[in-house]
Protein backbone atom coordinates (compact mmCIF):
# COMPACT_ATOMS: atom_id res chain seq x y z
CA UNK A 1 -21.59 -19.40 65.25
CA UNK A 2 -22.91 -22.72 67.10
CA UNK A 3 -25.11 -19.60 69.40
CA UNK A 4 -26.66 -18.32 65.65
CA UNK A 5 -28.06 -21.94 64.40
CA UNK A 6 -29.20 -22.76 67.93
CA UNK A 7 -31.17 -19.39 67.27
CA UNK A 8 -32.47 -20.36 64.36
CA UNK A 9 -33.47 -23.74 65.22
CA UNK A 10 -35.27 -22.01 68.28
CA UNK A 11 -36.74 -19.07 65.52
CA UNK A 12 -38.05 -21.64 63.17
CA UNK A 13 -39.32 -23.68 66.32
CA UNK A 14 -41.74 -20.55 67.36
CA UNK A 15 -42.63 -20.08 63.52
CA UNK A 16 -43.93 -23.23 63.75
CA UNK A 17 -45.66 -22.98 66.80
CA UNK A 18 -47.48 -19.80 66.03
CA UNK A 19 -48.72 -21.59 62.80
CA UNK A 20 -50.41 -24.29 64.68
CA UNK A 21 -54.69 -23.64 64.72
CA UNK A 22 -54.70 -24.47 68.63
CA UNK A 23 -52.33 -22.26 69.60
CA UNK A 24 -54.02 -20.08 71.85
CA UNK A 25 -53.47 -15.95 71.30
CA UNK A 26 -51.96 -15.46 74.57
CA UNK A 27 -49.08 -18.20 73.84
CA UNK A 28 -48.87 -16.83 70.30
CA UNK A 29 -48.16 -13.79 71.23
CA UNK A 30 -45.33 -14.62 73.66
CA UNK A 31 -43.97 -16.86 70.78
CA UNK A 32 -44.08 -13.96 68.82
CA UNK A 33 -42.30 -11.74 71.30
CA UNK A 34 -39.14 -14.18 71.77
CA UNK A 35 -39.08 -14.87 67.81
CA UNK A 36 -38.81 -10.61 67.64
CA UNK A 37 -36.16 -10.62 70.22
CA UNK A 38 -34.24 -13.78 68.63
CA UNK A 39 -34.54 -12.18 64.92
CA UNK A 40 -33.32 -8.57 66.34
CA UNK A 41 -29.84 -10.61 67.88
CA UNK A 42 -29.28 -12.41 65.26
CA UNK A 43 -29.55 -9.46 62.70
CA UNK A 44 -26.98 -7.69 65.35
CA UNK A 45 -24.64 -11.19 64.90
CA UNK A 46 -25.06 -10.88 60.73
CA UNK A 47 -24.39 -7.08 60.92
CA UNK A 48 -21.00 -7.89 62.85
CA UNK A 49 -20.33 -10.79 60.21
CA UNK A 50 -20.28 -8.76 57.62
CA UNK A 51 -18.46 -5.97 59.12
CA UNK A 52 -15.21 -8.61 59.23
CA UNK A 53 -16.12 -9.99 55.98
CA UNK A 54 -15.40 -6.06 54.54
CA UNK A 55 -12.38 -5.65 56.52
CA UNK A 56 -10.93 -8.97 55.23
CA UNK A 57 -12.11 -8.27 51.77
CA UNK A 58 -10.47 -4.69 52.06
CA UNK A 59 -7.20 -5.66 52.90
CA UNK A 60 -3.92 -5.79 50.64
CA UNK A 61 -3.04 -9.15 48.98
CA UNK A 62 -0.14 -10.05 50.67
CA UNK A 63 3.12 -10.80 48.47
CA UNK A 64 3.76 -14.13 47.84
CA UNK A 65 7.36 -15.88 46.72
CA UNK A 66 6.01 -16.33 43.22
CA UNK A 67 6.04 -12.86 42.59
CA UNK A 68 9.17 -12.07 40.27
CA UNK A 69 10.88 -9.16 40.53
CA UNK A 70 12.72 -7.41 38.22
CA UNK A 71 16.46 -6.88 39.31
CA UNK A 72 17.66 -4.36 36.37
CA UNK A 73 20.36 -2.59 38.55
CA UNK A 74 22.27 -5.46 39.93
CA UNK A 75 24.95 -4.87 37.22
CA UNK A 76 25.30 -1.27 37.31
CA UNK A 77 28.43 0.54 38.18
CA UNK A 78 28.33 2.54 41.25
CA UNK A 79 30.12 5.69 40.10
CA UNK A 80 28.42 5.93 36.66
CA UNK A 81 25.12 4.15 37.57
CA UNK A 82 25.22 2.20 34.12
CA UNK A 83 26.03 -1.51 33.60
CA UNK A 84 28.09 -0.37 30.41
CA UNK A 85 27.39 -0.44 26.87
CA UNK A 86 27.37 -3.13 24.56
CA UNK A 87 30.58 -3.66 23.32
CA UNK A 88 29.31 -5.27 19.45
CA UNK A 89 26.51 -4.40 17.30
CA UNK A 90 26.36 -0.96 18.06
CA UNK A 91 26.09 1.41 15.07
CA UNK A 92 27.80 4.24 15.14
């Protein structure tokens, strides 16, 4: 990332540069040739950014330990699969 800013620093360094009224149009030109170059990399380095940005934004959410689960079987008899009825309040 440190490689991006020092592009940018140097990208806003040429913008200046080619602003400047005695500049001649030989040295604005090559300013204008690096700045092309610089902005071209640095669109390559964003392009790659976001790439990873997708792929961590596309993954699962991991479970976490406050996630409660539901445990409805624990109880339940092996041979009849039921945890047994009720044995009051049942109507009948």
């Amino acid at each position: 990332m440190k490689n991006f800013e020092e592009n940018l620093s140097r990208l806003e360094e040429l913008t200046t540069n080619i602003k400047r009224t005695d500049i001649s149009l030989e040295d604005a030109l090559k300013a204008f040739e690096e700045g092309i170059k610089l902005a071209k990399g640095m669109e390559k380095e964003i392009d790659k950014i976001e790439g990873k940005i997708q792929i961590l934004m596309n993954q699962p959410v991991p479970d976490t330990a406050d996630t409660p689960e539901l445990d409805l079987f624990t109880a339940a008899d092996a041979a009849s699969g039921s945890a047994g009825a009720p044995t009051e309040g049942l109507r009948q």
